[in-house]
Protein backbone atom coordinates (compact mmCIF):
# COMPACT_ATOMS: atom_id res chain seq x y z
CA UNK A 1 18.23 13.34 -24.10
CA UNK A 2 15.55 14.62 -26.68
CA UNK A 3 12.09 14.13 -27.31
CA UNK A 4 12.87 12.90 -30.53
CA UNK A 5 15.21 10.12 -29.72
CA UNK A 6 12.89 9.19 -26.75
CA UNK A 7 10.11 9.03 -28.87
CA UNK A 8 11.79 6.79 -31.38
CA UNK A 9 12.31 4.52 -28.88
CA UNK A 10 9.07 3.73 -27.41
CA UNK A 11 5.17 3.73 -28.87
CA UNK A 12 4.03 5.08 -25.92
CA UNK A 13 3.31 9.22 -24.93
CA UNK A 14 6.30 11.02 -24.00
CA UNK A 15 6.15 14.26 -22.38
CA UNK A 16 9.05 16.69 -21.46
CA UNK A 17 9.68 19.49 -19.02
CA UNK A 18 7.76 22.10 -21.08
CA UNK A 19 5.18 19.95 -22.86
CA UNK A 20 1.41 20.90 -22.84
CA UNK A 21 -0.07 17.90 -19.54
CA UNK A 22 3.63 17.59 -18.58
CA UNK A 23 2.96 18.88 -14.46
CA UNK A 24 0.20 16.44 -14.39
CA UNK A 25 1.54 13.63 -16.03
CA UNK A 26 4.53 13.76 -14.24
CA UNK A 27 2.76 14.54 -10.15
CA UNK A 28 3.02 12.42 -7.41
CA UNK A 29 -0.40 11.02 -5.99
CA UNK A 30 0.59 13.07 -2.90
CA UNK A 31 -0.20 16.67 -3.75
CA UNK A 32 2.99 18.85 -2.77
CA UNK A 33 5.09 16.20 -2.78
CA UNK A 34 7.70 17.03 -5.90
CA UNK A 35 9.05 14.88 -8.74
CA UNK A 36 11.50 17.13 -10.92
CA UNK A 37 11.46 14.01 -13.34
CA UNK A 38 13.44 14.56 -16.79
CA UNK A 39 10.63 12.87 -19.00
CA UNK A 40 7.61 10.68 -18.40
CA UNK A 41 6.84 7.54 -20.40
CA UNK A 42 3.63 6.43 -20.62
CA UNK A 43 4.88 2.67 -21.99
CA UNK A 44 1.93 1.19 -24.43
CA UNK A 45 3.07 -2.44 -23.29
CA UNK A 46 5.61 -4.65 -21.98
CA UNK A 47 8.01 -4.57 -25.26
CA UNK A 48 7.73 -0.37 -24.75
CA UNK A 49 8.63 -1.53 -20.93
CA UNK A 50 11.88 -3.45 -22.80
CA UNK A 51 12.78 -0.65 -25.70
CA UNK A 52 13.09 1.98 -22.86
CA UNK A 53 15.29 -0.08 -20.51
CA UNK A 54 17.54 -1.02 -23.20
CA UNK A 55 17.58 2.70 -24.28
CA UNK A 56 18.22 3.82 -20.37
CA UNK A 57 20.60 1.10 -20.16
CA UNK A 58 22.94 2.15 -22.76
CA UNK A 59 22.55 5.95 -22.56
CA UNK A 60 23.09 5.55 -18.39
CA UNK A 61 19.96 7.25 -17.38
CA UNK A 62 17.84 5.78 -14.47
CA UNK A 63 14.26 4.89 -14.54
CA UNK A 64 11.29 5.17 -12.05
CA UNK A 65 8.38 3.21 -12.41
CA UNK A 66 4.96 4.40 -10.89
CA UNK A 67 2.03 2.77 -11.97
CA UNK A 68 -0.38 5.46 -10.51
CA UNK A 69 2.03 7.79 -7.98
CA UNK A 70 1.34 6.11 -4.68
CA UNK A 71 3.96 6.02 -2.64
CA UNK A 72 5.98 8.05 -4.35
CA UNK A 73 9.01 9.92 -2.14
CA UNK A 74 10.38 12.92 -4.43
CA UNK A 75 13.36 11.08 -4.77
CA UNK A 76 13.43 11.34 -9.03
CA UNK A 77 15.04 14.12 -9.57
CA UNK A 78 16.73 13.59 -13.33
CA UNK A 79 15.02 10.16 -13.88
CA UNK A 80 12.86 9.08 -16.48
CA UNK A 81 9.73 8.33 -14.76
CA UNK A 82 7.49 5.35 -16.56
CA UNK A 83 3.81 5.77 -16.19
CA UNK A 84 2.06 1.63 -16.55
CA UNK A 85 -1.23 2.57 -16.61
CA UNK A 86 -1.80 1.19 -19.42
CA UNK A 87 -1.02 -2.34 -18.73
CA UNK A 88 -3.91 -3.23 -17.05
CA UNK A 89 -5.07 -6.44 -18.49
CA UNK A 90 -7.20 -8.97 -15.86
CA UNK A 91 -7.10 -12.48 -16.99
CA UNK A 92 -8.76 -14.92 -14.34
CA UNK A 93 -8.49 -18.47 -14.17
CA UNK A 94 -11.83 -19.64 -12.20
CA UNK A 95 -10.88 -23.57 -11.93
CA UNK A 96 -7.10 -22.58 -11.00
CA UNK A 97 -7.92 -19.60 -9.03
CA UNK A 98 -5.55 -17.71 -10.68
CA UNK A 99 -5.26 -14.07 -11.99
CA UNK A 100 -2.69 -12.54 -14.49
CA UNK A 101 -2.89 -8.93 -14.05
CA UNK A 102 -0.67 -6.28 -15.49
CA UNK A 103 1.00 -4.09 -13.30
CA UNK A 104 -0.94 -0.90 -14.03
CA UNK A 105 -4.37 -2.42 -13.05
CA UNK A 106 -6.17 -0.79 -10.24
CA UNK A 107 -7.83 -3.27 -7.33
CA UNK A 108 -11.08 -1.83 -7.87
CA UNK A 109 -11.19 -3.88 -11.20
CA UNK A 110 -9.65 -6.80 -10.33
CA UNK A 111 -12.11 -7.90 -7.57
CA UNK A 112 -14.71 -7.00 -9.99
CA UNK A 113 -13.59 -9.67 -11.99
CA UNK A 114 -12.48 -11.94 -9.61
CA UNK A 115 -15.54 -11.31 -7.44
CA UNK A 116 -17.49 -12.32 -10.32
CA UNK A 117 -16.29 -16.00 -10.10
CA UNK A 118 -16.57 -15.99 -6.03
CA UNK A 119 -12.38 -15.42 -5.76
CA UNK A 120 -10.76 -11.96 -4.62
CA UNK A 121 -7.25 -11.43 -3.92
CA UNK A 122 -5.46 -9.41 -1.52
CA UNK A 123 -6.47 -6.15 -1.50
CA UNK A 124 -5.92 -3.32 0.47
CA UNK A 125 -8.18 -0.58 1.64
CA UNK A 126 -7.76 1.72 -1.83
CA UNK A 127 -9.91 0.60 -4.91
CA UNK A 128 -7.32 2.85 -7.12
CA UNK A 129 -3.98 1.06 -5.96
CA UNK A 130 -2.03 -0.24 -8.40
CA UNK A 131 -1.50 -3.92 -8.09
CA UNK A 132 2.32 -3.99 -8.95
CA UNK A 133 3.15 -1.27 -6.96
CA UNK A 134 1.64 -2.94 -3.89
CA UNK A 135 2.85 -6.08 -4.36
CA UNK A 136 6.03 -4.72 -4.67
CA UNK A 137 5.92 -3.34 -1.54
CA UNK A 138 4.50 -6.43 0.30
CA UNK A 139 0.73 -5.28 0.60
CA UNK A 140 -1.27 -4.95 3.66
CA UNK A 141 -4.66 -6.29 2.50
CA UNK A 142 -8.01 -6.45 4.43
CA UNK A 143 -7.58 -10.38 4.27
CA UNK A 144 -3.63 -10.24 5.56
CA UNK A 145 -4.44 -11.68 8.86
CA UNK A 146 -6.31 -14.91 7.28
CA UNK A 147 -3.74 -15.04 4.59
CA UNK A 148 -0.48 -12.86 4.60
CA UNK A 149 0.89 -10.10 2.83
CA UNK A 150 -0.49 -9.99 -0.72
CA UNK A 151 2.99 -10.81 -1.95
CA UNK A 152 3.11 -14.12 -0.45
CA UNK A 153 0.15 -14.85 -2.82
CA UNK A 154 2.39 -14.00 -6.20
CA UNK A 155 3.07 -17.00 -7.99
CA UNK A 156 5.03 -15.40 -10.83
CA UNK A 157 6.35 -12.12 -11.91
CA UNK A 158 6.67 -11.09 -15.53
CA UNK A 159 9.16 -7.98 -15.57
CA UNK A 160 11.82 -6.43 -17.89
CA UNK A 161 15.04 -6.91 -16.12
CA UNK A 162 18.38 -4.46 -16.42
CA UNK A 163 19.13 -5.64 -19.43
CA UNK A 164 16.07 -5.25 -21.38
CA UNK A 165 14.62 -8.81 -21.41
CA UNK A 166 11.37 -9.58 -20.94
CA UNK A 167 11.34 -12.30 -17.82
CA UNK A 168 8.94 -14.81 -16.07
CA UNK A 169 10.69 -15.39 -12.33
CA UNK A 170 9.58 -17.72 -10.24
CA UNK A 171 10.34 -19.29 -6.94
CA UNK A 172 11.80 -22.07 -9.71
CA UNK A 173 13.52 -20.19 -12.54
CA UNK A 174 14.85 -17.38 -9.53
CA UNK A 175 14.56 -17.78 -5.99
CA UNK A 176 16.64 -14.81 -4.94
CA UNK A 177 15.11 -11.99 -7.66
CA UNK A 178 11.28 -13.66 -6.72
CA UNK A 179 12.25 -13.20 -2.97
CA UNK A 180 13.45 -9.44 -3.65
CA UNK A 181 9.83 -8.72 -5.60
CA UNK A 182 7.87 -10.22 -3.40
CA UNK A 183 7.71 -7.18 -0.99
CA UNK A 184 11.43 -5.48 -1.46
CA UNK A 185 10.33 -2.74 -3.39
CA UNK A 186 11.08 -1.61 -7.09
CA UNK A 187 14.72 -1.43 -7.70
CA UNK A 188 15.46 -4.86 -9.01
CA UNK A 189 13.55 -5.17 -12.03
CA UNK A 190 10.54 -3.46 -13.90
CA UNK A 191 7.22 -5.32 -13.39
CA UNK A 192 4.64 -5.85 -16.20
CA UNK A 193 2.54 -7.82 -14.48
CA UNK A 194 1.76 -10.94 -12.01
CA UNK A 195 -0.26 -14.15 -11.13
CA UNK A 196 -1.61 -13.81 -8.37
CA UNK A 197 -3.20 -16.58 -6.19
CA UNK A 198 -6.83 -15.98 -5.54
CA UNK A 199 -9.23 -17.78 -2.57
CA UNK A 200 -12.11 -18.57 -2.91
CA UNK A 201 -14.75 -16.17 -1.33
CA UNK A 202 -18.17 -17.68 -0.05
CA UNK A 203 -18.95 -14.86 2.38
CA UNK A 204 -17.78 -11.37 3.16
CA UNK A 205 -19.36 -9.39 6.04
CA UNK A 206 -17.81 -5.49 6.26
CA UNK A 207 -18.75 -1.54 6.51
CA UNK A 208 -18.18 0.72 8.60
CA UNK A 209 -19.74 2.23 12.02
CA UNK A 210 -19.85 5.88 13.45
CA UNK A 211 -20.27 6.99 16.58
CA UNK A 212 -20.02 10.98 17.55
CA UNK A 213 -16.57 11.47 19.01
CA UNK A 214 -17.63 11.59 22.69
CA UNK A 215 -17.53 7.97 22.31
CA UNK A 216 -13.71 7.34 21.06
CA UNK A 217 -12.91 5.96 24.63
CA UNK A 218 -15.37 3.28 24.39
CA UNK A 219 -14.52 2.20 20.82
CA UNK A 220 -11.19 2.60 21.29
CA UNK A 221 -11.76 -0.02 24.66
CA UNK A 222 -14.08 -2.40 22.85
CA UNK A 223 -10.98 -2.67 19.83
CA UNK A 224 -8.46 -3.61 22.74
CA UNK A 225 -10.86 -6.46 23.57
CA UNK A 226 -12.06 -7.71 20.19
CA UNK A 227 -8.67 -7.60 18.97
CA UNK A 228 -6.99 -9.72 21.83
CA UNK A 229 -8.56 -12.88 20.30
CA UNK A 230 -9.82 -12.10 17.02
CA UNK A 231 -9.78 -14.79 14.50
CA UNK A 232 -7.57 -14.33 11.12
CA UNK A 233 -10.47 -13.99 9.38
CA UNK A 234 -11.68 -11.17 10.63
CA UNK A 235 -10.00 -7.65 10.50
CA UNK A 236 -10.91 -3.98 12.93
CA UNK A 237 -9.96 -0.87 12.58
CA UNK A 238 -10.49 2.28 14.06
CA UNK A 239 -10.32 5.99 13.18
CA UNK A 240 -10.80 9.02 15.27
CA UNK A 241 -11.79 11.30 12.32
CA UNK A 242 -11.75 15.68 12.67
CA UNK A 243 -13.69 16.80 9.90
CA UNK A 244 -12.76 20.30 8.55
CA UNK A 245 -14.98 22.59 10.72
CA UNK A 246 -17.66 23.47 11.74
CA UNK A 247 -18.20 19.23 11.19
CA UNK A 248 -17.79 17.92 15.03
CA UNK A 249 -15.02 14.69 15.51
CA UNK A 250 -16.68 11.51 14.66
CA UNK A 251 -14.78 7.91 16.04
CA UNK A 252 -15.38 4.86 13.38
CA UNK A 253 -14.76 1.06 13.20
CA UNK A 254 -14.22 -0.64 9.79
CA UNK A 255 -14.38 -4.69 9.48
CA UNK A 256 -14.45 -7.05 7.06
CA UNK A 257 -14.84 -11.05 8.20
CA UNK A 258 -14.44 -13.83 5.59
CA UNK A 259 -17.64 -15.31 7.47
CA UNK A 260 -21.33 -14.58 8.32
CA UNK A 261 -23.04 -12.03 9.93
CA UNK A 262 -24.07 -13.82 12.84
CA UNK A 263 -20.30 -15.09 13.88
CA UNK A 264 -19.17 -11.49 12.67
CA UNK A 265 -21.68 -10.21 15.25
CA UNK A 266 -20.94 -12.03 18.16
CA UNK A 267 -17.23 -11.14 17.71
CA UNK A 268 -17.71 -7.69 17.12
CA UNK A 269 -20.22 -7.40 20.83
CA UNK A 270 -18.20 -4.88 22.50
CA UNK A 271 -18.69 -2.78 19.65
CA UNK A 272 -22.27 -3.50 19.49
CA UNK A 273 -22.92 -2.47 23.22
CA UNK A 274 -21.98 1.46 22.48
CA UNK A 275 -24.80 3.49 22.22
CA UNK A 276 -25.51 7.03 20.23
CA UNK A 277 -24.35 4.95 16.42
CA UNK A 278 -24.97 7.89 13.77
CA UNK A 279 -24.21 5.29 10.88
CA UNK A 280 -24.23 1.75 10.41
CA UNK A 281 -23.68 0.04 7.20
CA UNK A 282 -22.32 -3.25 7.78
CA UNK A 283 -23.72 -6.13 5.30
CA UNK A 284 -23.02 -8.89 3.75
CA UNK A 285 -21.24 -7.51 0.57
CA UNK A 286 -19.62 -8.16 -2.97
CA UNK A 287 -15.86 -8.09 -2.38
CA UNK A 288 -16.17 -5.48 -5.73
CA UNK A 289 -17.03 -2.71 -2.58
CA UNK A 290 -14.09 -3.52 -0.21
CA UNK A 291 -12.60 -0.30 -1.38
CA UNK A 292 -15.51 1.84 -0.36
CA UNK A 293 -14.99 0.54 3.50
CA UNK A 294 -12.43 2.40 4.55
CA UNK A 295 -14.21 5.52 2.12
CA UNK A 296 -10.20 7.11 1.15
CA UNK A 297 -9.88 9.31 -1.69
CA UNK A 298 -9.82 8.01 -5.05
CA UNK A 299 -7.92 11.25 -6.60
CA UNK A 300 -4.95 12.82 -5.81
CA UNK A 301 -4.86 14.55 -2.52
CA UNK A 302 -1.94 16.76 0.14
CA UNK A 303 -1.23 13.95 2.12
CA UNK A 304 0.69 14.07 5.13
CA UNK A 305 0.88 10.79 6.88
CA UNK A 306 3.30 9.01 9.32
CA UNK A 307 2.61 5.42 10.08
CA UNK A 308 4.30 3.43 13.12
CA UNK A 309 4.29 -0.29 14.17
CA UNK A 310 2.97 -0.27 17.77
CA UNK A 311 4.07 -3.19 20.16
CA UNK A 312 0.45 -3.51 21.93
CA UNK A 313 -2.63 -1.05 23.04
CA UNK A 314 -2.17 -0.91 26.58
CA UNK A 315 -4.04 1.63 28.79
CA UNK A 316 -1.08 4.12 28.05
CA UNK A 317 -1.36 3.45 24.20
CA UNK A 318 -5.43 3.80 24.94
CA UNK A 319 -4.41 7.31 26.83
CA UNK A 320 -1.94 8.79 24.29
CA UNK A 321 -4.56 7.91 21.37
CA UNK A 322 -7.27 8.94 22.66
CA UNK A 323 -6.80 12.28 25.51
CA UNK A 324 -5.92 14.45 22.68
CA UNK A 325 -8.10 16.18 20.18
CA UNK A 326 -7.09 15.11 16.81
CA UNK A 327 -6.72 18.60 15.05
CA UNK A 328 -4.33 19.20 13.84
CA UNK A 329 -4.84 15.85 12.38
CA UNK A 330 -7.44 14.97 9.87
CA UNK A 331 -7.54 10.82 11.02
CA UNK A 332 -5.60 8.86 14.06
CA UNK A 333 -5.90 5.49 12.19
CA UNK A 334 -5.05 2.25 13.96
CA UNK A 335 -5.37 -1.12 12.23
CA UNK A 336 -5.14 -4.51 13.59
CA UNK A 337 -2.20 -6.66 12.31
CA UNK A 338 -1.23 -10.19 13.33
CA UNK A 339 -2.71 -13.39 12.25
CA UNK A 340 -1.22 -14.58 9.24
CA UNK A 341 1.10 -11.59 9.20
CA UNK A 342 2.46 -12.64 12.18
CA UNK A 343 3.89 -16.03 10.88
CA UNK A 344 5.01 -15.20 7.86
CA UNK A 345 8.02 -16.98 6.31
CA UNK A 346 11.05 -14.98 5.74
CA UNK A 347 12.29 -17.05 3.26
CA UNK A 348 8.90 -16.73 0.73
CA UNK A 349 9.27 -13.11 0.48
CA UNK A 350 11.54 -9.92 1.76
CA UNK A 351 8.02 -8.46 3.69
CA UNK A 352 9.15 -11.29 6.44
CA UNK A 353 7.28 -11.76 9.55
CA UNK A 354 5.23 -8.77 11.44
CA UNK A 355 5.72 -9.27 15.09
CA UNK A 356 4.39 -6.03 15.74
CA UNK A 357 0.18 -6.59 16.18
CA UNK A 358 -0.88 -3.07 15.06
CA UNK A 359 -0.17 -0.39 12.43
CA UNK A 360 -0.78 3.42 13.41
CA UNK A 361 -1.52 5.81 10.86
CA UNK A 362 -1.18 9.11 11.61
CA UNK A 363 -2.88 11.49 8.90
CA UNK A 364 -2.91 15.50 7.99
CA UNK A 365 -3.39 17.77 4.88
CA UNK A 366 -0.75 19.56 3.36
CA UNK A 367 -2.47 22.45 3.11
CA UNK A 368 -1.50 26.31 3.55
CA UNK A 369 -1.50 27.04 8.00
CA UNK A 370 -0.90 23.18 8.60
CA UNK A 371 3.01 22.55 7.36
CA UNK A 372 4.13 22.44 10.72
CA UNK A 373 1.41 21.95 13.07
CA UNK A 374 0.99 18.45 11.52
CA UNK A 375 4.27 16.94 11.78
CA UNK A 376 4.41 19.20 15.55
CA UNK A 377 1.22 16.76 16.33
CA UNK A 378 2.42 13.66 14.88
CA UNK A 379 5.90 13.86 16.78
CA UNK A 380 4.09 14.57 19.75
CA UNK A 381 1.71 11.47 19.27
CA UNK A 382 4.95 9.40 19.29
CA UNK A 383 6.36 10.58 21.72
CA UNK A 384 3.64 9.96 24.17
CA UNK A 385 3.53 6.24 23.20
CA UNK A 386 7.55 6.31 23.79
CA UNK A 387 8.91 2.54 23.57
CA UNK A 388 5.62 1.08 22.49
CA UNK A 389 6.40 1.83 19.08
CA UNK A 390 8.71 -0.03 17.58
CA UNK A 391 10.68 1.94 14.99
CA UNK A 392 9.85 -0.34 11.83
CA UNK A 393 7.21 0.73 9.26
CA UNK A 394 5.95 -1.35 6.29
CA UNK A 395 7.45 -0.53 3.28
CA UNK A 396 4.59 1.13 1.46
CA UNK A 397 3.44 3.48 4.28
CA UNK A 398 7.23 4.98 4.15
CA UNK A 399 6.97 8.82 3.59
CA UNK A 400 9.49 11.43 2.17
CA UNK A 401 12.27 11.88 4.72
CA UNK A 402 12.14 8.04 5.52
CA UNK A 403 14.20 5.43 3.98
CA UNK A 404 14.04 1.51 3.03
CA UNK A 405 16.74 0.69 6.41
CA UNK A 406 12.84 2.14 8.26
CA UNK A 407 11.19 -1.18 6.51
CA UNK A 408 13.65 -4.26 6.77
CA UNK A 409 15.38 -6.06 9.58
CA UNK A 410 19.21 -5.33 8.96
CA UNK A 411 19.73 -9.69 7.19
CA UNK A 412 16.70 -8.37 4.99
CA UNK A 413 17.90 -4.94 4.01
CA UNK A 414 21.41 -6.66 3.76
CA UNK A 415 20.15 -9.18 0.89
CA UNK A 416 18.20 -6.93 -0.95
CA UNK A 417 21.33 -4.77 -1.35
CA UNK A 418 23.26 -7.64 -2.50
CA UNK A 419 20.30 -8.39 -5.00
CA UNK A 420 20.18 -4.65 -6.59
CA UNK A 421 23.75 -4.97 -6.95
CA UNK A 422 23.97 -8.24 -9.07
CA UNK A 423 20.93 -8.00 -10.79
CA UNK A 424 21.00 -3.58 -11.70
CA UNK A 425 24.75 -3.08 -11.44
CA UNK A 426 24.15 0.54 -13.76
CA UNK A 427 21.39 1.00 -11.42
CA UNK A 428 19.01 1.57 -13.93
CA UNK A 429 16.00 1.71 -11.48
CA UNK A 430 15.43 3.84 -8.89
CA UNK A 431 12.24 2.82 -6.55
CA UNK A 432 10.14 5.41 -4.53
CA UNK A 433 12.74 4.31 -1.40
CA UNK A 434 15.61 2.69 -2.96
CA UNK A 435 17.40 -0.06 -1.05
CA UNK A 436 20.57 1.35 -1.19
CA UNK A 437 19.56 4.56 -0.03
């Protein structure tokens, strides 16, 4: 493979090992994590999407697609890996509550312009997300316990498939490759873009509050009792935070409610009875500032997370989460699940049902003195909770070392495989965790 031939085949920039921008265009959104990618292709638009499949196709080279980097495992080495950035049209449909959004598009602008019409979809806690990528991988949005993983609210997919063909699927036109997109990851067919279902959105209460981190046992408490009945529509989480020093631990809650303040209040009252708040800045807001709730990083960072499915917060969970500094740790992060989530229908998409009612999220820096102290603390962490964790993880919080068999019930998994073999026989595409492994 040249640059020249490459470049014939597609509008799009192509860079190659040795090309000024190459090591940037070609970086995982995890600092440190490596991608020793033969060429990147930034595609101008779906037909580019179409001319490089065909040209991978017949020259039996494998492509990656990563709209943005997220998620990405190091697991490229010799692919060609196709940047979508570019395809990040928003086209909403007010009266049908409908958006077509290319696959490239970031969340941040597509509940600016569906917030503008009093609709948002699905969005998780990151403003800079691409929506394909999540979708692909199920999506855990703010609003999954009201409605679901923010696959289930795909109504069609427009990809490139393993031949080179530009495709609408649909429940209709293709139940089994729609069932595969809808949360099975990237290794059936190269998205361009998707309608997506919006709701309609008359009220949004969220922020965040801080308390100094001689209060994590209370907040931690008061999230074991809000949580035991919450309704779908409203959503907790809470961090124990370790700032790099000489910046003391701080504890935090985040919300959002699809409701009023007043209801949102009187469901969050535990919360409300801890004293010594340093911060406060829940409101009524535009669903355009979810992403500054949870307050992540909007550029590329040295992640080191671990995530785990936890089967309840008991006082043991309460004791192994909270008796601990966090250092080595930069954020213990545990998120309410269930709802929606709970229920869902394993035949709409390959996410499935959660029976699991809370995510952990363990996160570090990969950063120079912390290599193996972090992963040291994290195994330790998981240890202590012992057979409360489950042993699944959502797809899109897998990490480098973990695999797609982590994500799916062994029926799912089995499918899926079936799927990537009838549909990408020259395995063509390669996701961040393949499903073949």
């Amino acid at each position: 493979m040249t640059s020249e031939n490459l470049r014939d085949v597609v509008r799009g920039r192509v860079l190659l090992p040795g090309d000024s921008g190459f090591a940037e265009a070609s970086g995982a959104w995890t600092v440190g994590v490596p991608q020793p990618v033969s060429a990147v292709v930034e595609a101008e638009d779906a037909a580019d999407v179409a001319a490089l499949v065909r040209h991978a196709r017949d020259a039996g080279l494998t492509i990656a697609a990563q709209p943005s980097g997220h998620g990405a495992s190091g697991d490229v080495e010799g692919v060609i890996l196709l940047r979508t950035g570019r395809l990040d049209g928003v086209e909403v449909d007010p009266a049908a509550r409908v958006a077509r959004v290319g696959a490239g598009a970031r969340w941040g602008r597509v509940l600016a312009e569906t917030g503008a019409h009093g609709l948002a979809g699905l969005a998780g806690s990151s403003p800079v997300v691409s929506v394909g990528g999540f979708v692909a991988g199920g999506g855990l949005s703010w609003f999954s316990r009201a409605h679901g993983w923010a696959a289930d609210s795909v109504r069609a997919f427009e990809v490139v498939d393993a031949g080179g063909e530009q495709v609408r699927v649909t429940a209709e036109s293709d139940a089994d490759l729609f069932w595969a997109l809808r949360g099975g990851g990237g290794d059936f067919a190269l998205i361009t873009a998707v309608e997506l279902e919006l709701f309609p959105l008359p009220l949004l209460y969220g922020g965040r509050l801080v308390w100094p981190g001689e209060r994590t046992g209370e907040v931690f408490e008061a999230f074991r009792q809000v949580t035991a009945g919450a309704p779908g529509e409203l959503s907790v989480w809470v961090n124990r935070v370790q700032p790099p020093p000489p910046a003391p631990a701080i504890v935090t809650m985040d919300v959002t409610y699809l409701g009023s303040e007043e209801e949102a209040r009187d469901l969050l009252a535990p919360f409300e009875k801890i004293g010594g708040v340093l911060s406060d800045n829940r409101s009524i807001m535009d669903v355009a500032r979810l992403g500054g709730i949870a307050d992540e990083p909007v550029d590329p960072s040295p992640a080191l997370p671990r995530a785990e499915l936890l089967t309840g917060v008991d006082d043991a969970v309460l004791e192994a989460l909270t008796s601990e500094p966090v250092a080595p740790l930069l954020n213990l992060h545990v998120r309410h699940l269930g709802g929606a989530l709970a229920k869902a229908d394993p035949a709409g998409g390959a996410g499935g049902a959660v029976a699991e009612p809370y995510l952990l999220n363990l996160l570090g820096l990969r950063l120079p003195g912390l290599a193996e102290a972090v992963p040291a603390s994290q195994e330790e962490i998981v240890r202590r909770l012992g057979e409360r964790v489950s042993g699944r993880k959502p797809y899109t919080f897998l990490v480098p070392s973990e695999d797609a068999a982590q994500a799916f019930p062994a029926e799912t998994l089995t499918r899926l495989r079936e799927i990537k073999k009838s549909r990408d026989p020259g395995q063509v595409f390669r996701a961040n965790f393949p499903v073949l492994g």
